[in-house]
Protein backbone atom coordinates (compact mmCIF):
# COMPACT_ATOMS: atom_id res chain seq x y z
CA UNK A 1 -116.01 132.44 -102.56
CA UNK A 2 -113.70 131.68 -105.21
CA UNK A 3 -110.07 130.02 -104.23
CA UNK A 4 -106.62 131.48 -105.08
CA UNK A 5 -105.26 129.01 -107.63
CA UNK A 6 -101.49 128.96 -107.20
CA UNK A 7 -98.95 127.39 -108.85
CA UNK A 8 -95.52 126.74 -107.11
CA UNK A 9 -92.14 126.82 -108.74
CA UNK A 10 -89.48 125.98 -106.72
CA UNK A 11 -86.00 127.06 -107.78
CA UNK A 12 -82.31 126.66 -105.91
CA UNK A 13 -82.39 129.82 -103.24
CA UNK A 14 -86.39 131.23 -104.23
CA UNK A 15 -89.42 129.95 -104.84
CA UNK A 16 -92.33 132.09 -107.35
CA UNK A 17 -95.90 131.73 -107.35
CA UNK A 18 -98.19 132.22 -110.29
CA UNK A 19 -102.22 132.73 -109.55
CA UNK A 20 -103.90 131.87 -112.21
CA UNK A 21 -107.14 133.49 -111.12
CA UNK A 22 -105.94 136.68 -109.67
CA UNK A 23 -108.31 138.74 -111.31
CA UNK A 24 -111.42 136.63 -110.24
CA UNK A 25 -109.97 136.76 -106.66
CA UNK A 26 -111.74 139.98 -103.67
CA UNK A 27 -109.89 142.50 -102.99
CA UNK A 28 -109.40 140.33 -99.54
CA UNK A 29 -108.03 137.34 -100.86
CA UNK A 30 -105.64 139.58 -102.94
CA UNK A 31 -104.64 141.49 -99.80
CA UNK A 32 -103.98 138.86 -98.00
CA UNK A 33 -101.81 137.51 -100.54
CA UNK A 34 -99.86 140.98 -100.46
CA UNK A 35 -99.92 140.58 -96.77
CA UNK A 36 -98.27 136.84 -97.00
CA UNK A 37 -95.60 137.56 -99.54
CA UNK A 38 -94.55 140.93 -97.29
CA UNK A 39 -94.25 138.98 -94.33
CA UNK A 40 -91.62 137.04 -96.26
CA UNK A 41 -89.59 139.95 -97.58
CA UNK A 42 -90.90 139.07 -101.22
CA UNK A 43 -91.71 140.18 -104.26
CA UNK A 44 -95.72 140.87 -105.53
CA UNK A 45 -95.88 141.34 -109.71
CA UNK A 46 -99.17 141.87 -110.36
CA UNK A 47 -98.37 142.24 -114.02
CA UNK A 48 -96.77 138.62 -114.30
CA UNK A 49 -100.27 137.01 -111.80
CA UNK A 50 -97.09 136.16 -109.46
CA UNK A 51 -95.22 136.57 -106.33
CA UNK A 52 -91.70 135.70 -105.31
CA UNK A 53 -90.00 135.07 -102.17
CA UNK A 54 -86.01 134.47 -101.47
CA UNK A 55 -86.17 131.11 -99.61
CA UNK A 56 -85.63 127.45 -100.06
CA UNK A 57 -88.62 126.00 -99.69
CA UNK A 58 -89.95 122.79 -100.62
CA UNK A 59 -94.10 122.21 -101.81
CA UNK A 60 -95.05 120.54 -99.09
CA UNK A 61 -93.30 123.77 -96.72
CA UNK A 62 -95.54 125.58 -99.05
CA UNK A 63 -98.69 123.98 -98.74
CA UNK A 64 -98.17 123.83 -94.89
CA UNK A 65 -97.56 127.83 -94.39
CA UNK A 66 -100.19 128.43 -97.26
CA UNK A 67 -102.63 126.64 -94.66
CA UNK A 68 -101.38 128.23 -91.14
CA UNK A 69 -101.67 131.62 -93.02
CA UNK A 70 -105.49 130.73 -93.31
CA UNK A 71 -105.53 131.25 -97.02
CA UNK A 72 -107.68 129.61 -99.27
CA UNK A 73 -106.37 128.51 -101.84
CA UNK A 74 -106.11 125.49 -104.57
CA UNK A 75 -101.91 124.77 -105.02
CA UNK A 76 -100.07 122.80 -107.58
CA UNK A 77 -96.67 122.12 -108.07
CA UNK A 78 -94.39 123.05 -111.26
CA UNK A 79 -91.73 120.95 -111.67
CA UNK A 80 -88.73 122.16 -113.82
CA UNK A 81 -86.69 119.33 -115.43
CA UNK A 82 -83.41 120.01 -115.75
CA UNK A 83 -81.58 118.83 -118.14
CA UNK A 84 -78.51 117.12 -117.37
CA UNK A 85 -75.33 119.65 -117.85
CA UNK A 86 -71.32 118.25 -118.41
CA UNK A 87 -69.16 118.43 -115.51
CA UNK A 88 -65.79 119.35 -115.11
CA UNK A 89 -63.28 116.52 -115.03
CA UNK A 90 -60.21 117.75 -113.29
CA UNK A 91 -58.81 120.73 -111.29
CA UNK A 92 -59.97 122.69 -108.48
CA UNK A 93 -63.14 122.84 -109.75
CA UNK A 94 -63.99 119.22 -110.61
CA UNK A 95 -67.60 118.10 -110.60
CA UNK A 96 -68.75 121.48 -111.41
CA UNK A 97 -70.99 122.02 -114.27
CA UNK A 98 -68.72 123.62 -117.30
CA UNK A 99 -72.56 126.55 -116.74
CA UNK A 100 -71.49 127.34 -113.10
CA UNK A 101 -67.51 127.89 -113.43
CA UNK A 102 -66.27 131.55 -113.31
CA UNK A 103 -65.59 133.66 -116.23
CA UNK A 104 -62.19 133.99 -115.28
CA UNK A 105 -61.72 130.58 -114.94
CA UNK A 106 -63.14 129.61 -118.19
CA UNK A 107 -60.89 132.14 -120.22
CA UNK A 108 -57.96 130.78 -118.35
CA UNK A 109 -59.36 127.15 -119.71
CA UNK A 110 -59.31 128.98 -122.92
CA UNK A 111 -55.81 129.71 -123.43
CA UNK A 112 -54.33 126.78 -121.52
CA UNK A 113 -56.64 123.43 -121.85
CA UNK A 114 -56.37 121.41 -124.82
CA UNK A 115 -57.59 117.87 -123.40
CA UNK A 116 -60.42 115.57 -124.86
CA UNK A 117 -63.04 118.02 -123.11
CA UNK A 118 -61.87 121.28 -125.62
CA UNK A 119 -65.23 120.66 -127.43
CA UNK A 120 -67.43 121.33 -124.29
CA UNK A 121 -65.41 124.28 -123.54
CA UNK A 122 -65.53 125.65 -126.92
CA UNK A 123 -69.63 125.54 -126.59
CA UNK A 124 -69.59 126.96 -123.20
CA UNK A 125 -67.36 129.89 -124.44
CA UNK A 126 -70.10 130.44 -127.53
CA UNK A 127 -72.54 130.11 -124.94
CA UNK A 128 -71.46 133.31 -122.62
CA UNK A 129 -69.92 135.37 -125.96
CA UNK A 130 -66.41 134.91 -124.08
């Protein structure tokens, strides 16, 4: 019997879950597949090969509930690099990436900040058409 081949992408409140092989996988294997991704309130795509499930959740989590649901299968990890984003310097939210503040706040920033960080702000406002 052929083994699920699944790839695991962990992101900051989900994880997803590509098989590579879905379509050389039983009808079994895929069922139980629909059955494990259920159980966790998630999300089967069977047009993207992929499943995804609203929970932090680290590989080796993965790998362990993978094995106590009895499913064979072959995992690897995908690791996303993320690139390195500018923080906000001051105010209440400081430390922030400039990507994670509010709209509101960076239209206030807008029309009020003219500091040495303007040019961030300026892409940031490109960025989200603001």
């Amino acid at each position: 019997m052929i083994k699920a081949h699944l790839i695991f992408t962990n992101f900051k409140n989900s994880y997803s879950v590509y098989i590579s092989n879905l379509e050389m996988l039983s009808v079994e294997q895929i069922q139980q597949l629909q059955q494990f991704v259920s159980f966790r309130n998630g999300i089967f795509d069977f047009d993207r090969y992929s499943f995804t499930i609203q929970k932090r959740l680290g590989f080796l989590e993965f790998l362990s509930l993978i094995k106590y649901s009895e499913i064979n299968a072959v995992c690897e990890e995908n690791l996303i690099v993320k690139e390195s984003q500018p923080r906000i310097g001051f105010g209440q939210y400081k430390g922030m990436e400039y990507g994670e503040l509010p709209d509101s706040y960076i239209v206030w920033l807008k029309n009020t900040y003219r500091g040495y960080e303007r040019d961030i702000l300026e892409k940031e406002l490109r960025k989200r058409n603001l």
